[in-house]
Protein backbone atom coordinates (compact mmCIF):
# COMPACT_ATOMS: atom_id res chain seq x y z
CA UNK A 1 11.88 -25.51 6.34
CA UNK A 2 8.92 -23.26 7.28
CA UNK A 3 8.55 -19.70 7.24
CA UNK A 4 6.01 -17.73 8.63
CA UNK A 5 4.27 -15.11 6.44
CA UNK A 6 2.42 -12.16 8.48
CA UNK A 7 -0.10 -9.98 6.88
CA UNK A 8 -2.22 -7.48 8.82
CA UNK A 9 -4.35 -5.05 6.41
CA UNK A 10 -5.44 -4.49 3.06
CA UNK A 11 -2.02 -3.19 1.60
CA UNK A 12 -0.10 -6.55 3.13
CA UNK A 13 -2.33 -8.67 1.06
CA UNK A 14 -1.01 -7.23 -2.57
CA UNK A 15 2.41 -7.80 -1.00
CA UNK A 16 2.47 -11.42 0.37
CA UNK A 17 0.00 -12.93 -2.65
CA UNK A 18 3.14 -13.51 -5.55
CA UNK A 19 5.26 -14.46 -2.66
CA UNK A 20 3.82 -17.54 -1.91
CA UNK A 21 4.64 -19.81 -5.40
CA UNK A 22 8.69 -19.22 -5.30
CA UNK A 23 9.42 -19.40 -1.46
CA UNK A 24 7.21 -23.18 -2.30
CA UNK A 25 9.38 -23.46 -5.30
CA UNK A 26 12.88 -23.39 -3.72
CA UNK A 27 11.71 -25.49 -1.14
CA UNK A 28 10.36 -23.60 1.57
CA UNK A 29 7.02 -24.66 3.71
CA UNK A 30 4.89 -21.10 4.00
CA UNK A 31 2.67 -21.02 7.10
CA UNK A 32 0.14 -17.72 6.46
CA UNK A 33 -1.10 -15.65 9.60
CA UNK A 34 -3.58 -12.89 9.32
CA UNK A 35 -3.30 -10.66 12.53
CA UNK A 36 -6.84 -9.83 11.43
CA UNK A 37 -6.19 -5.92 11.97
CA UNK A 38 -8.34 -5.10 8.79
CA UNK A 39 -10.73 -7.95 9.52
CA UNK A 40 -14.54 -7.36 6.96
CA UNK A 41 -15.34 -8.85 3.71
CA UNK A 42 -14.45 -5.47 1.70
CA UNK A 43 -11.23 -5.17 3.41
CA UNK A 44 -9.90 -8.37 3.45
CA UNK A 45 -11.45 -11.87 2.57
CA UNK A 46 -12.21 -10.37 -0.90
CA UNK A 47 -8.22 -10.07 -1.63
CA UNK A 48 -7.50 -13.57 -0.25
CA UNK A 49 -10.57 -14.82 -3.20
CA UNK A 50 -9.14 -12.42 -6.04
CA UNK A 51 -5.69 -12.60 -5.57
CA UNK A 52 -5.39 -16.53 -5.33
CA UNK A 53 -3.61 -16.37 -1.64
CA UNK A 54 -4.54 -19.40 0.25
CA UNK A 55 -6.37 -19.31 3.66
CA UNK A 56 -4.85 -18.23 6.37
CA UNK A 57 -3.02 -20.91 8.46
CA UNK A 58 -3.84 -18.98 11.31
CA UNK A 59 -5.88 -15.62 12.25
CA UNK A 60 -4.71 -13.66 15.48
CA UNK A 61 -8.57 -12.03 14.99
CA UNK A 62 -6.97 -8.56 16.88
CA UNK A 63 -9.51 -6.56 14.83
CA UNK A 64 -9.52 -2.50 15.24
CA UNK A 65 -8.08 -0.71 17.97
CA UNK A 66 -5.64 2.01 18.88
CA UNK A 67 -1.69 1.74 17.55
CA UNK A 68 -0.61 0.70 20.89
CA UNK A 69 -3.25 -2.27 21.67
CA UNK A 70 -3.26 -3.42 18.28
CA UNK A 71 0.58 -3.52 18.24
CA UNK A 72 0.65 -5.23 22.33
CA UNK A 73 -2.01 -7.86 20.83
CA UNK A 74 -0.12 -8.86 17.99
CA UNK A 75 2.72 -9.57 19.51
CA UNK A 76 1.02 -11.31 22.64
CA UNK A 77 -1.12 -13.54 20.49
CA UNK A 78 2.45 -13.94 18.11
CA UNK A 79 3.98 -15.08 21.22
CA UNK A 80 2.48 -18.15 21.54
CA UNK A 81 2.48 -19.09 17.90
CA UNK A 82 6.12 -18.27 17.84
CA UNK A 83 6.92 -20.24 20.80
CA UNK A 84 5.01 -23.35 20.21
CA UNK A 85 5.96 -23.51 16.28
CA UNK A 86 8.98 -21.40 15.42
CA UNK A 87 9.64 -21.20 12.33
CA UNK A 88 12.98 -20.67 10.36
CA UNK A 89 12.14 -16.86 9.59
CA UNK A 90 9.44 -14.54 9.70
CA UNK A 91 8.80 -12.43 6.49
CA UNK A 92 6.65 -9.08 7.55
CA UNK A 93 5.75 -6.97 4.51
CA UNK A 94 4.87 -3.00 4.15
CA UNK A 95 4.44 -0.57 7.17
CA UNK A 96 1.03 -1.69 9.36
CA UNK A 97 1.04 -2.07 12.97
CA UNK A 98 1.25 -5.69 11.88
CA UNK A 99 4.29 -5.78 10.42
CA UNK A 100 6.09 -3.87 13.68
CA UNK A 101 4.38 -6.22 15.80
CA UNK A 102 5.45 -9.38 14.43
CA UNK A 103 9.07 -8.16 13.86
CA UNK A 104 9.18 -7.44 17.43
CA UNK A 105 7.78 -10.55 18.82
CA UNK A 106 9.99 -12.51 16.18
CA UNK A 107 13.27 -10.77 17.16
CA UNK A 108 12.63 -11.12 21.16
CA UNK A 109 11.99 -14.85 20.35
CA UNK A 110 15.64 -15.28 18.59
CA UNK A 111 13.63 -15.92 15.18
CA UNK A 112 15.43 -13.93 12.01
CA UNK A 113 13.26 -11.53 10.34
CA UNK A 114 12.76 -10.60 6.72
CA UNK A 115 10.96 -7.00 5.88
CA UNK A 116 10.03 -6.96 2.14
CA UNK A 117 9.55 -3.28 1.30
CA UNK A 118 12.09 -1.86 3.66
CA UNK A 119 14.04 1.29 4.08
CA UNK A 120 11.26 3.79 2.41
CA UNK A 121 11.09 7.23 4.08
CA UNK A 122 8.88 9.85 4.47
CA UNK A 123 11.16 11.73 6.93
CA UNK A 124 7.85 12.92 8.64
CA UNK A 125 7.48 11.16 12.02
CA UNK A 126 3.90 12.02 12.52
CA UNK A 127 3.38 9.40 9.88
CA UNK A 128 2.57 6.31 11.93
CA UNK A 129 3.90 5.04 9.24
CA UNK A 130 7.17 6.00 9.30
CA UNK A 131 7.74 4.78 12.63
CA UNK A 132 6.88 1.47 11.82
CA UNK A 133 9.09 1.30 8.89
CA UNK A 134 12.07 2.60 11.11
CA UNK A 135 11.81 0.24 13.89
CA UNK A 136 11.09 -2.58 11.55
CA UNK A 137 14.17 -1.83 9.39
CA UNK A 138 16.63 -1.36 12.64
CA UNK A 139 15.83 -4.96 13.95
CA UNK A 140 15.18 -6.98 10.83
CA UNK A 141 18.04 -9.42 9.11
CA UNK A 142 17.11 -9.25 5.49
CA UNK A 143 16.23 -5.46 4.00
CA UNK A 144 14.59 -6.25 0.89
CA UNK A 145 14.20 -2.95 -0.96
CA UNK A 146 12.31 -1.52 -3.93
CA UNK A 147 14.07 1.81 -5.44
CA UNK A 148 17.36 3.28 -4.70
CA UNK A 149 16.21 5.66 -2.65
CA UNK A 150 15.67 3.15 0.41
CA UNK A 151 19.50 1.33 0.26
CA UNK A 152 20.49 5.41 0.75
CA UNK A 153 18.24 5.53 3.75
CA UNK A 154 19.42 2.40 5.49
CA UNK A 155 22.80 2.91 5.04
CA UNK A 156 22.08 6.33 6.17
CA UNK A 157 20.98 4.79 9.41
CA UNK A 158 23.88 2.22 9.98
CA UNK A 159 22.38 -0.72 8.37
CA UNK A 160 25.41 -3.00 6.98
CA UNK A 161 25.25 -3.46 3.36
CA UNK A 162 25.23 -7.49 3.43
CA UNK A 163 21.26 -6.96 5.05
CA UNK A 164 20.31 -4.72 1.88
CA UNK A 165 19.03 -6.47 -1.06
CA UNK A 166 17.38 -4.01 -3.36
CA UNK A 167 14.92 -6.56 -5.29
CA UNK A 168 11.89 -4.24 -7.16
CA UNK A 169 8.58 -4.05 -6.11
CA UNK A 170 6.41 -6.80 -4.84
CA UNK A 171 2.97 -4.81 -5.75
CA UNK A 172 4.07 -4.80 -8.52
CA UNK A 173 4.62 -8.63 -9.32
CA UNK A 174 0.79 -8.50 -8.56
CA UNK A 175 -0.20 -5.66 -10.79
CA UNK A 176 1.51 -7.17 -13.99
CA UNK A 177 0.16 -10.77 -13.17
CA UNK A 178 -3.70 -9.13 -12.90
CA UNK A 179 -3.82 -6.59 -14.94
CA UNK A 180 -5.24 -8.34 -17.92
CA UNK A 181 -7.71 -9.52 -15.65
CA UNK A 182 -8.73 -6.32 -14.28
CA UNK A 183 -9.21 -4.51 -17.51
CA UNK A 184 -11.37 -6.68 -18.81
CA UNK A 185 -13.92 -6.00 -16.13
CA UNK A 186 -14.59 -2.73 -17.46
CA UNK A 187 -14.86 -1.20 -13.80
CA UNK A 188 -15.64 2.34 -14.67
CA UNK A 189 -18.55 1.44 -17.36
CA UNK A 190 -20.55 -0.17 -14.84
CA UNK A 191 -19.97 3.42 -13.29
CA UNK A 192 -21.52 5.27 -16.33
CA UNK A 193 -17.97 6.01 -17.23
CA UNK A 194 -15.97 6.06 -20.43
CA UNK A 195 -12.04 5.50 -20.47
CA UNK A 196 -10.05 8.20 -19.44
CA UNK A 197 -12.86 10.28 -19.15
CA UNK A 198 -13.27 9.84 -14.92
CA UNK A 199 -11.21 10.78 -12.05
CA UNK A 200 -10.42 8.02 -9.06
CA UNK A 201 -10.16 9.81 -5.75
CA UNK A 202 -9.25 8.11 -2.12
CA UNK A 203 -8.54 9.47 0.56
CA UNK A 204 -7.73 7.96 4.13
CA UNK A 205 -4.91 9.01 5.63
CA UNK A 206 -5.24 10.73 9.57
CA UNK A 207 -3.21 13.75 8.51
CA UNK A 208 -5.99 14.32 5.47
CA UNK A 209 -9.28 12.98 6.76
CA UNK A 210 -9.13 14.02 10.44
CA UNK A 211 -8.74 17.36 10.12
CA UNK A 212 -11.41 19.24 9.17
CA UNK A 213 -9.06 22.13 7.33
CA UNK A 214 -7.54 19.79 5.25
CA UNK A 215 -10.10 18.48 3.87
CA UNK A 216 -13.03 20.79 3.10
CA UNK A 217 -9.83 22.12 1.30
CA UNK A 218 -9.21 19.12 -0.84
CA UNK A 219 -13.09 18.64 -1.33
CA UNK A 220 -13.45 22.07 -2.63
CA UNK A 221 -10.56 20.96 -5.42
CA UNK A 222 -12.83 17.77 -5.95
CA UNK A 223 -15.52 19.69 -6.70
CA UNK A 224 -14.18 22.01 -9.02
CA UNK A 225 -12.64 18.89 -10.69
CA UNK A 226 -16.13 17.03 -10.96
CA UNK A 227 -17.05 19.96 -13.21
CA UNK A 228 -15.11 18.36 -15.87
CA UNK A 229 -14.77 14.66 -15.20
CA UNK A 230 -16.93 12.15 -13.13
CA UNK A 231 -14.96 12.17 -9.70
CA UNK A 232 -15.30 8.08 -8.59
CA UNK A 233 -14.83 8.25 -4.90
CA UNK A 234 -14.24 4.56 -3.32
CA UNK A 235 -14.80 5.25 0.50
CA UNK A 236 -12.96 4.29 3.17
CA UNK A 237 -15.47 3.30 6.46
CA UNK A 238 -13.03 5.92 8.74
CA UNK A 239 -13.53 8.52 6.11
CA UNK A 240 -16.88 8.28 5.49
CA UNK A 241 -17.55 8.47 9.30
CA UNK A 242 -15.22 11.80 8.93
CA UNK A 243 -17.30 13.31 6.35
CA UNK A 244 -20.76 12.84 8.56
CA UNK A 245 -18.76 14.31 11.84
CA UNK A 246 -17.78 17.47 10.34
CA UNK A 247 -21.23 17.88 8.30
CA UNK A 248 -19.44 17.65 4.98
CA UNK A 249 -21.41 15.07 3.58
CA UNK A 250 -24.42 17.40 3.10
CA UNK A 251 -23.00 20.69 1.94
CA UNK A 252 -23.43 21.13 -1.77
CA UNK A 253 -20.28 23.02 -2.51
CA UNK A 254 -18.08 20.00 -1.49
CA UNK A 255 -19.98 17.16 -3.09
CA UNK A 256 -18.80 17.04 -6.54
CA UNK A 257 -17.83 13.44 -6.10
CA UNK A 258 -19.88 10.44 -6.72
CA UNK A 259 -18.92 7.95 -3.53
CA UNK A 260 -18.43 4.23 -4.19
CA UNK A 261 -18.29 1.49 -1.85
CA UNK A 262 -14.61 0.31 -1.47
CA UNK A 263 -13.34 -2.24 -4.45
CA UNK A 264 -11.70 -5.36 -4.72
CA UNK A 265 -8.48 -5.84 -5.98
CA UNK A 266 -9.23 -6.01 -10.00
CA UNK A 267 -12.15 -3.66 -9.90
CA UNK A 268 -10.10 -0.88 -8.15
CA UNK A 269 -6.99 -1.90 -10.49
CA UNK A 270 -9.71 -1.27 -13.58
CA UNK A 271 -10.83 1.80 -12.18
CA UNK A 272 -6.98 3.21 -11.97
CA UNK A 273 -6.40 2.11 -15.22
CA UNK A 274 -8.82 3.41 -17.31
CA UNK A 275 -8.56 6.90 -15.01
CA UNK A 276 -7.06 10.51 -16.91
CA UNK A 277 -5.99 11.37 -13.55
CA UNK A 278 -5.75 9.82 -9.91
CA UNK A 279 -6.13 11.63 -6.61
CA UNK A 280 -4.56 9.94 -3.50
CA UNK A 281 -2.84 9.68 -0.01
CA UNK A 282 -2.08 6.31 -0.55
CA UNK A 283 1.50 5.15 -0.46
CA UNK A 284 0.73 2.01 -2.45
CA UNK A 285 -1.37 4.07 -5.55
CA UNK A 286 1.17 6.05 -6.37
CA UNK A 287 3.51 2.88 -7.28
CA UNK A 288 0.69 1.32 -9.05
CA UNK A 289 0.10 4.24 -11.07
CA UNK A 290 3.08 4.61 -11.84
CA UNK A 291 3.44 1.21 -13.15
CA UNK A 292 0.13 2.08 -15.59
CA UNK A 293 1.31 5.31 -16.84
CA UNK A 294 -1.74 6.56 -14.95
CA UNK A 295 -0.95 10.41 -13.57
CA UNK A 296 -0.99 10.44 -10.19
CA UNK A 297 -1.73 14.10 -7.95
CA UNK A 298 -0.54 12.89 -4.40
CA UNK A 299 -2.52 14.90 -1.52
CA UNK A 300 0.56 15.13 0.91
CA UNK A 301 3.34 17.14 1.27
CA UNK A 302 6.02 14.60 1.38
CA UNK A 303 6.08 10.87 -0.44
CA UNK A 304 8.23 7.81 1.19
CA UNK A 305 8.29 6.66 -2.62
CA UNK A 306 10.56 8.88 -4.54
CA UNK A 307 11.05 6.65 -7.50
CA UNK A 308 7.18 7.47 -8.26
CA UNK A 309 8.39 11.50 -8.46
CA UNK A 310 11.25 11.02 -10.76
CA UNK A 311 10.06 8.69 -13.17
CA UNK A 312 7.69 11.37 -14.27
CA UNK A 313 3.94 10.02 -13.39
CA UNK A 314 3.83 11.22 -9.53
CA UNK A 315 3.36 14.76 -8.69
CA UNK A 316 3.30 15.95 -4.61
CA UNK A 317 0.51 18.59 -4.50
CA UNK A 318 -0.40 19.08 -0.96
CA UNK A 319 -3.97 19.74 0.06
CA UNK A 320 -4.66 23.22 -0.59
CA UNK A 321 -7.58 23.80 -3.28
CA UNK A 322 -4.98 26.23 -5.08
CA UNK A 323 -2.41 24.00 -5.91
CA UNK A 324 -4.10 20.67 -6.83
CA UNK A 325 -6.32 22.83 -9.16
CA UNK A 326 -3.17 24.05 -10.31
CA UNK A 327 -2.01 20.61 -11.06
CA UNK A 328 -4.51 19.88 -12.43
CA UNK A 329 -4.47 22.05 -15.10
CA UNK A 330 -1.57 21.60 -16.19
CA UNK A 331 -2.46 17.64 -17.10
CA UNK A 332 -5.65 19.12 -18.70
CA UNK A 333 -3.59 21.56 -20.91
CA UNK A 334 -0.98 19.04 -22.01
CA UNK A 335 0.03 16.02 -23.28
CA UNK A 336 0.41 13.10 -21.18
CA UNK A 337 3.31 13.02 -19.22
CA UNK A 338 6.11 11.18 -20.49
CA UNK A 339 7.16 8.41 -17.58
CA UNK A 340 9.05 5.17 -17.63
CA UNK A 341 8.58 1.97 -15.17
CA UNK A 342 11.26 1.95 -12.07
CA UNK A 343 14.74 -0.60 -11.98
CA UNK A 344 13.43 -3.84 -11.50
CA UNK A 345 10.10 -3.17 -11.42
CA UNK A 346 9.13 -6.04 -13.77
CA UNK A 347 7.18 -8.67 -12.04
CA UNK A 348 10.20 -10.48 -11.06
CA UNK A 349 10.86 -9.74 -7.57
CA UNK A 350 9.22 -12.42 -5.62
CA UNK A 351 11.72 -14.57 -7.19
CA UNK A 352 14.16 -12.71 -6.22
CA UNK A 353 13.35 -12.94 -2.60
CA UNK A 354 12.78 -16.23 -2.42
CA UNK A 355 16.45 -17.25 -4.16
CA UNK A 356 17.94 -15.18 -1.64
CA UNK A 357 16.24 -16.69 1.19
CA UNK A 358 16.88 -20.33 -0.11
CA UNK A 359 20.29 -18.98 -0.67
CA UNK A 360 20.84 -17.95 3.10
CA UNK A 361 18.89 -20.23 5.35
CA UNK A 362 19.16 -23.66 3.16
């Protein structure tokens, strides 16, 4: 019995790599399709070589693109996969255009749908983001979830409670199985960094990076910040392009960090790891972080990943100068803070899918 596996950007691929070995295990056939919506070597080949995922079956090549096109060509070029080789259920991971695209396509086709990662909420929908994960979750069969938080959302919505299976975190499966590997590369000494003596900054989210406000505001906190700790800045392509358009890139008073190209899998993992502190946007660092104990300051005003907030490591500090400095302060003038790993997040949750799959479609 074959499923069909869709990934779409960089985040997908840390989500579908431990799924792979159960859904083989119980029995299932696996067909891999890359809509090819983050498409270069730095952005995507290098996590199919790291993580161990096998080569795409097949690669929609839709490439960049506004929401709407990328979304209309997914599910065109879906279409004909779909219809020519339907498979027993499509399993769409995360929040991408991707994963919207090929739950649409799937449902109109009569094909069940599994989301892994469902029923997180920001409760901002400005968040492309957000309406992805909304739309997904509303048509999808299976809601496989990774905190509490998201079985209160769905329910919230109407979703029966047979669809809900709250499983743990797939990332997470992927951190705990690399993370050996990853530290022993020893990321930040090629950087002319010590442990825990180095900040890791990214930044890449619209709402950040595209207004100019925002973040000449956040890059005056970076600088400040670089007077006490290396500030390693792995660059996304969009936000570098940002930078040069608003003439940040060559004003002294906002470049206090030191930009790095963007990392594979286990040297960004290394990098995290051996951070005191991590700055982000990203949905997916503050999990990992969490699961290293690493504290995260989260430059947005709102998280879709509560769990990361209440088990101590996460902290929501916006993007005024004022208040990250604030935060971080306080790490610098305390111990670290105390945090435990969330329910079920302990490398197990692949195999949790998969029995409940094998369970429901055998």
């Amino acid at each position: 019995m074959q499923l069909s596996i869709i990934a779409g950007a960089r985040p997908n691929f840390m989500k579908i790599a431990p799924l792979i070995r159960p859904l083989k295990d119980v029995g299932f056939a696996t067909k891999i399709i890359h809509s090819g919506q983050h498409y270069d070597q730095k952005m995507s080949q290098t996590f199919f070589d790291e993580l161990n995922i096998p080569h795409p079956d097949l690669n929609l090549g839709v490439g960049s693109g506004s929401h709407i096109w990328q979304i209309s060509e997914v599910m065109r070029r879906l279409e004909t996969e779909f219809t020519e080789n339907p498979p027993a259920a499509v399993v769409v991971v995360g929040d991408v255009n991707s994963t919207l695209a090929a739950a649409l396509t799937a449902v109109k086709l009569g094909i069940p749908v599994a989301h892994v990662e469902s029923g997180l909420r920001s409760f901002d929908r400005a968040m492309p983001e957000e309406i992805n994960r909304i739309m997904t979750d509303a048509i999808s069969d299976w809601l496989f979830t990774s905190e509490p938080s998201a079985q209160t959302n769905l329910e919230r919505e109407g979703v029966p409670a047979e669809r809900i299976h709250f499983v743990g975190n797939v990332m997470i499966d992927t951190l705990l199985s690399h993370r050996k590997q990853a530290q022993a590369l020893h990321s930040s000494r090629e950087l002319g960094c010590g442990d825990k003596d180095y900040v890791v900054l990214t930044l890449h989210r619209p709402s950040n990076v595209d207004d100019p406000e925002r973040l000449e505001s956040i890059l005056k906190a970076v600088h400040d910040i670089s007077e006490d700790f290396p500030v390693l800045f792995p660059i996304h392509p969009r936000t570098r392009g940002q930078l040069q358009k608003f003439g940040f890139a060559e004003r002294h008073d906002l470049n206090g960090y030191r930009m790095v190209e963007p990392q594979g899998y286990h040297s960004m993992l290394s990098l995290m790891d051996g951070a005191r502190f991590v700055l982000t946007d990203s949905g997916g660092m503050q999990e990992e972080t969490t699961a290293l104990g690493v504290p995260c300051l989260t430059l947005r005003e709102n998280t879709e990943r509560p769990s990361t907030i209440e088990s101590g490591s996460n902290q929501l500090v916006g993007w005024r100068t004022d208040d990250i400095l604030a935060a971080v302060g306080r790490i610098k003038s305390s111990p670290d803070r105390s945090s435990q790993i969330p329910e079920k997040w302990d490398g197990k949750t692949s195999t949790r899918i998969a029995e409940i799959l094998h369970r429901d479609l055998a």
